[in-house]
Protein backbone atom coordinates (compact mmCIF):
# COMPACT_ATOMS: atom_id res chain seq x y z
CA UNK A 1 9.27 2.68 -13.81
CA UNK A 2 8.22 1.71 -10.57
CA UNK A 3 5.18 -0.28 -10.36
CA UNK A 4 1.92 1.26 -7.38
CA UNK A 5 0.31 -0.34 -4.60
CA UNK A 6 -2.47 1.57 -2.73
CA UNK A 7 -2.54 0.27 0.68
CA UNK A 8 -5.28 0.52 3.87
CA UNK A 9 -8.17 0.99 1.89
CA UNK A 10 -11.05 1.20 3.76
CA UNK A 11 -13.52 2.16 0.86
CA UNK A 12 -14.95 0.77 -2.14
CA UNK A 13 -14.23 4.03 -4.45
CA UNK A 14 -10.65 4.77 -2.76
CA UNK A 15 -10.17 1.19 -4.28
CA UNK A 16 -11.94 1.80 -7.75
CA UNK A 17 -10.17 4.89 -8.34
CA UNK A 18 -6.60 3.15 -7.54
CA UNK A 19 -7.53 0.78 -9.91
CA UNK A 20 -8.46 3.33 -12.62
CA UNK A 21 -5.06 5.55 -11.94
CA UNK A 22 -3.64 2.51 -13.42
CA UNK A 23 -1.97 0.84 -9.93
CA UNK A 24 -0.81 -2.51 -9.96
CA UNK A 25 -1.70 -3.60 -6.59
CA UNK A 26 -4.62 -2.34 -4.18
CA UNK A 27 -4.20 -3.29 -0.33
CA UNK A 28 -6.18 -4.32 2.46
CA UNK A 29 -5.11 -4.63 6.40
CA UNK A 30 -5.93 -7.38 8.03
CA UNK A 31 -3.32 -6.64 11.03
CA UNK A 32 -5.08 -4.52 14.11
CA UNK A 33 -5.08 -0.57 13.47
CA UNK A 34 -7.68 1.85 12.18
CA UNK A 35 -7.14 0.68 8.52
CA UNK A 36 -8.48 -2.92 9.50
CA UNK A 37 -11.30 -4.59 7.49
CA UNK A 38 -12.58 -8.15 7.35
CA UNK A 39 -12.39 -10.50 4.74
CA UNK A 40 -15.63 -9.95 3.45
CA UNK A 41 -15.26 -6.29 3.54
CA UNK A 42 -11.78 -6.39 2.31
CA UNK A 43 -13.43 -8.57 -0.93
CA UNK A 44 -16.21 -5.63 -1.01
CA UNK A 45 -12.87 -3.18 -2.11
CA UNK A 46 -11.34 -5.78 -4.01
CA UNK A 47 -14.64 -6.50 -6.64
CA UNK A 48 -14.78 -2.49 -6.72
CA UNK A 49 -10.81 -2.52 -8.18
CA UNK A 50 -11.92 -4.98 -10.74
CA UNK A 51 -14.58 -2.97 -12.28
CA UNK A 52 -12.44 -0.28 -12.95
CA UNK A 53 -8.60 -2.06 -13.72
CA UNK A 54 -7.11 -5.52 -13.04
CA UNK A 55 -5.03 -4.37 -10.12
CA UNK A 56 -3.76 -7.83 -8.04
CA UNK A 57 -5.03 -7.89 -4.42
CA UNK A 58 -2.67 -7.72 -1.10
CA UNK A 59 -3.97 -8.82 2.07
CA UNK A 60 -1.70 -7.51 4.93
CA UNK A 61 -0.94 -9.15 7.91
CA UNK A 62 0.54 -9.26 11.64
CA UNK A 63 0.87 -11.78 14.16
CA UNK A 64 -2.30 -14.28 12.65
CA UNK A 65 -1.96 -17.68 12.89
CA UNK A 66 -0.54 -19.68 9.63
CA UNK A 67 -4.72 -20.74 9.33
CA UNK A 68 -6.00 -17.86 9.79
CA UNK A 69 -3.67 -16.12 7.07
CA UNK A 70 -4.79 -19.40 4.29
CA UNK A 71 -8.71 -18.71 5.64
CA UNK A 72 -8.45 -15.03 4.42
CA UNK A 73 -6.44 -15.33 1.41
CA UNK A 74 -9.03 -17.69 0.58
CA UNK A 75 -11.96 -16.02 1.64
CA UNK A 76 -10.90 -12.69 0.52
CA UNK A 77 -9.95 -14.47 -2.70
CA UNK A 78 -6.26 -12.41 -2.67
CA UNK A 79 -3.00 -12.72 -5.24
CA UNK A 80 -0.56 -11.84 -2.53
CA UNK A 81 -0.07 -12.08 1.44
CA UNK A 82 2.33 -9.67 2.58
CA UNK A 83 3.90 -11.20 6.34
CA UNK A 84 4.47 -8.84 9.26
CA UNK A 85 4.16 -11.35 11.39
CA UNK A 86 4.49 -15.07 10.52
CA UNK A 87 7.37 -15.06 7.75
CA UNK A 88 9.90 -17.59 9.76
CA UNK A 89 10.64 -20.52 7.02
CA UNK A 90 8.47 -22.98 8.23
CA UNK A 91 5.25 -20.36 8.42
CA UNK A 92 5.97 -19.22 4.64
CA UNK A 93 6.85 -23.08 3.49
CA UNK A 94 2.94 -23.83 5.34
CA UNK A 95 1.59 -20.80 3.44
CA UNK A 96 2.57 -21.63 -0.15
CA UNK A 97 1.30 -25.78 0.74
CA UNK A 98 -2.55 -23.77 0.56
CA UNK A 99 -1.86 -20.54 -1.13
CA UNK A 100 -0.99 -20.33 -4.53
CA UNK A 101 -0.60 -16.52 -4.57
CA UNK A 102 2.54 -14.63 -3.89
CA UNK A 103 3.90 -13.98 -0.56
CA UNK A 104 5.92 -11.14 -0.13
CA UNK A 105 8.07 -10.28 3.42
CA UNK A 106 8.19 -7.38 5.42
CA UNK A 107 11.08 -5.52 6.53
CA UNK A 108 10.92 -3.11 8.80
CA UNK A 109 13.99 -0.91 9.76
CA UNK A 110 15.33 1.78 11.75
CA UNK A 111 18.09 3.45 9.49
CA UNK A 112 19.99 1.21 7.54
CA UNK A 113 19.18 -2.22 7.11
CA UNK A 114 22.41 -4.58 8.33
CA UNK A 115 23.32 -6.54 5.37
CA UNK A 116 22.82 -9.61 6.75
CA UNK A 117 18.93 -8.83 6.64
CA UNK A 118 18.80 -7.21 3.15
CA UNK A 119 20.41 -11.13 2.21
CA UNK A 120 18.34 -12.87 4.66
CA UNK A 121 14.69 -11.88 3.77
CA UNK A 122 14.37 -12.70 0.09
CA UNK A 123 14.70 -16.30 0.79
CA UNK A 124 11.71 -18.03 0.43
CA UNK A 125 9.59 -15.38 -0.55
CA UNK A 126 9.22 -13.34 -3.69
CA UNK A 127 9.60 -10.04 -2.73
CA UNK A 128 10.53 -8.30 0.27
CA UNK A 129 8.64 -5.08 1.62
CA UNK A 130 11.37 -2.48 3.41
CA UNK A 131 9.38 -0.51 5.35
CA UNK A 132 10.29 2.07 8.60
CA UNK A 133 10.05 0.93 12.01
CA UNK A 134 7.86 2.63 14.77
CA UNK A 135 7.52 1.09 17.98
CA UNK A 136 4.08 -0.07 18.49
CA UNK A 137 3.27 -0.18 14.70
CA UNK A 138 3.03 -2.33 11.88
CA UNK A 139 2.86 0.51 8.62
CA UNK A 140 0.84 3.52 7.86
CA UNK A 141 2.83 5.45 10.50
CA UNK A 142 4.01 8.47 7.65
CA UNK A 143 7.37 7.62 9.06
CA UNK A 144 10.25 7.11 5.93
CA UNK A 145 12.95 5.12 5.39
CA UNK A 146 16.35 6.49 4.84
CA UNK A 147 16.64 6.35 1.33
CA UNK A 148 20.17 6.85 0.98
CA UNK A 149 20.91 4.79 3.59
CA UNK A 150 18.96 1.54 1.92
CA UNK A 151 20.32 2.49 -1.14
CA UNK A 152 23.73 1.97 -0.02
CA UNK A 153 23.01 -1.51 2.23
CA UNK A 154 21.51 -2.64 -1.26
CA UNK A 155 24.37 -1.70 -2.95
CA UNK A 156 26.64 -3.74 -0.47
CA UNK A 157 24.63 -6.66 0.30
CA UNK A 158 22.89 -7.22 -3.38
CA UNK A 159 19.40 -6.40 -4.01
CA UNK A 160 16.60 -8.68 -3.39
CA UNK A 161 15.14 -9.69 -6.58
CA UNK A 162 11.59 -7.86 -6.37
CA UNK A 163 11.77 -4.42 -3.94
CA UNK A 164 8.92 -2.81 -2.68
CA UNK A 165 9.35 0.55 -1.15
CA UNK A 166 6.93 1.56 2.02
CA UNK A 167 6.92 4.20 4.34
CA UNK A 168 6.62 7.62 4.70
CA UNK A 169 5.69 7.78 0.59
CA UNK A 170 3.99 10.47 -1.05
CA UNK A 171 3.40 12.80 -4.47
CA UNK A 172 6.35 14.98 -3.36
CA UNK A 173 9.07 12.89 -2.63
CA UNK A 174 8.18 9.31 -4.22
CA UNK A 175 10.03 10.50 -7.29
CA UNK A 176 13.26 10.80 -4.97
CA UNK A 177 12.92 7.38 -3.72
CA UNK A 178 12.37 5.74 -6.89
CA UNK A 179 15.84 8.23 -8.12
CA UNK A 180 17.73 6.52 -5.11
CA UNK A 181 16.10 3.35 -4.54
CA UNK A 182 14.90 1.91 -7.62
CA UNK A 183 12.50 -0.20 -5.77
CA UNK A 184 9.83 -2.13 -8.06
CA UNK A 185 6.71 -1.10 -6.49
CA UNK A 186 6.17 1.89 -4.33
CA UNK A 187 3.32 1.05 -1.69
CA UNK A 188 1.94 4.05 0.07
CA UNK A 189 -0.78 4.38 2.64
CA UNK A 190 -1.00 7.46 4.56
CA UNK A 191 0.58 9.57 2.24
CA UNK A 192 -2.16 9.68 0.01
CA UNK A 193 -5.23 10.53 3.40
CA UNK A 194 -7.25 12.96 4.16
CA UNK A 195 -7.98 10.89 7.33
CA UNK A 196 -6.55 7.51 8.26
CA UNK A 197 -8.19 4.86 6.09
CA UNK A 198 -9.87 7.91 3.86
CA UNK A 199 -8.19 7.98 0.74
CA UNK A 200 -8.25 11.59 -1.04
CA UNK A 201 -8.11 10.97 -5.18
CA UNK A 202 -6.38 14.18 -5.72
CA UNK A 203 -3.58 13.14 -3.35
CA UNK A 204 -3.73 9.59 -4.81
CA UNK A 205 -4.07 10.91 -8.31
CA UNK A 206 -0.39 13.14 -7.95
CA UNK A 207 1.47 10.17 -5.94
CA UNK A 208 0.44 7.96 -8.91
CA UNK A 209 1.70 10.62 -11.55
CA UNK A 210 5.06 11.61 -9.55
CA UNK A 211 5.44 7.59 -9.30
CA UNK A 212 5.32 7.74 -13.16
CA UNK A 213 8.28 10.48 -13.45
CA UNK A 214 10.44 8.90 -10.66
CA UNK A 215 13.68 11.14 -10.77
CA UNK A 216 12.68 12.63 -13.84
């Protein structure tokens, strides 16, 4: 069964109620977009998740600096950093020297992933993020990966050792992707809005149930 991560919250109760549906990991953007929060706002969501689960905490981020990235994790007080931006070698190896969280890579694709990338990205970090690429954006965008697609490049190239499945996710087809895919964590954003940033706990409350069935 494939593990949940609420992403772009923007609100203290989106973030309590992700927590309470059970989901694993709870998300805050720290890249530029109208999901963005500060550290101290992002720790605001964060305290709200513990009260109502143990949920680990995912800062997201896009072209910050290797400090700034350590002074938010820290500040924000996060289990994971998941790298847009600076995930070359050298960036993650001067992340893990002051973080002692996860870090988890992001890759974005348009179709298929070549399978020099699906063998590529693991390295270093401990899970990679395959998420859809649209020009001009780092996530949120509503815009899915081709499942069957990524299924096959896996299937060819060998599967990184923790998956997480972005993009274009919601209550009516996550149970496809997870049938396809068999990722470890499905991470959804939009798909679960009213408005961007606004998360609506019916839509949140189904995506987290259909998660649950998968292909079932």
């Amino acid at each position: 069964m494939a593990e949940v991560k609420f992403c772009g919250l923007t609100r203290p109760q989106d973030a309590a109620f992700a927590a309470s549906l059970g989901a694993a990991f709870v998300g805050a953007v720290f890249a530029p977009g109208p999901r963005t929060r500060t550290a101290a706002e992002a720790l605001l969501l964060f305290d709200a998740a513990a009260g109502a689960g143990s949920p680990r905490c995912v800062g997201v981020f896009g072209t910050q600096s290797v400090p700034e990235i350590i002074a938010i994790a820290d500040a924000a007080r996060l289990d994971v950093v998941q790298l847009h931006g600076a995930s070359e070698p050298d960036a993650v190896d001067e992340i893990r020297q002051h973080f002692a969280g996860k870090v988890w890579r992001v890759l974005r694709v348009r179709g298929a992933p070549r399978e020099s990338e699906l063998r590529a990205a693991p390295v270093g970090v401990d899970a990679v993020v395959v998420d859809a690429l649209v020009d001009g954006a780092l996530g949120g965008t509503g815009v899915a990966v081709d499942w069957d697609a990524l299924a096959a490049a896996i299937e060819r190239a060998g599967r990184p050792a923790r998956l997480i499945l972005a993009g274009g996710l919601r209550a009516e087809n996550v149970g496809r992707a997870v049938e396809l895919v068999a990722p470890d964590v499905v991470d959804v954003s939009s798909g679960v809005e009213s408005a961007p940033g606004i998360k609506d706990h019916e839509r949140m409350r189904a995506f987290a149930l259909a998660a649950a069935r998968g292909g079932r």
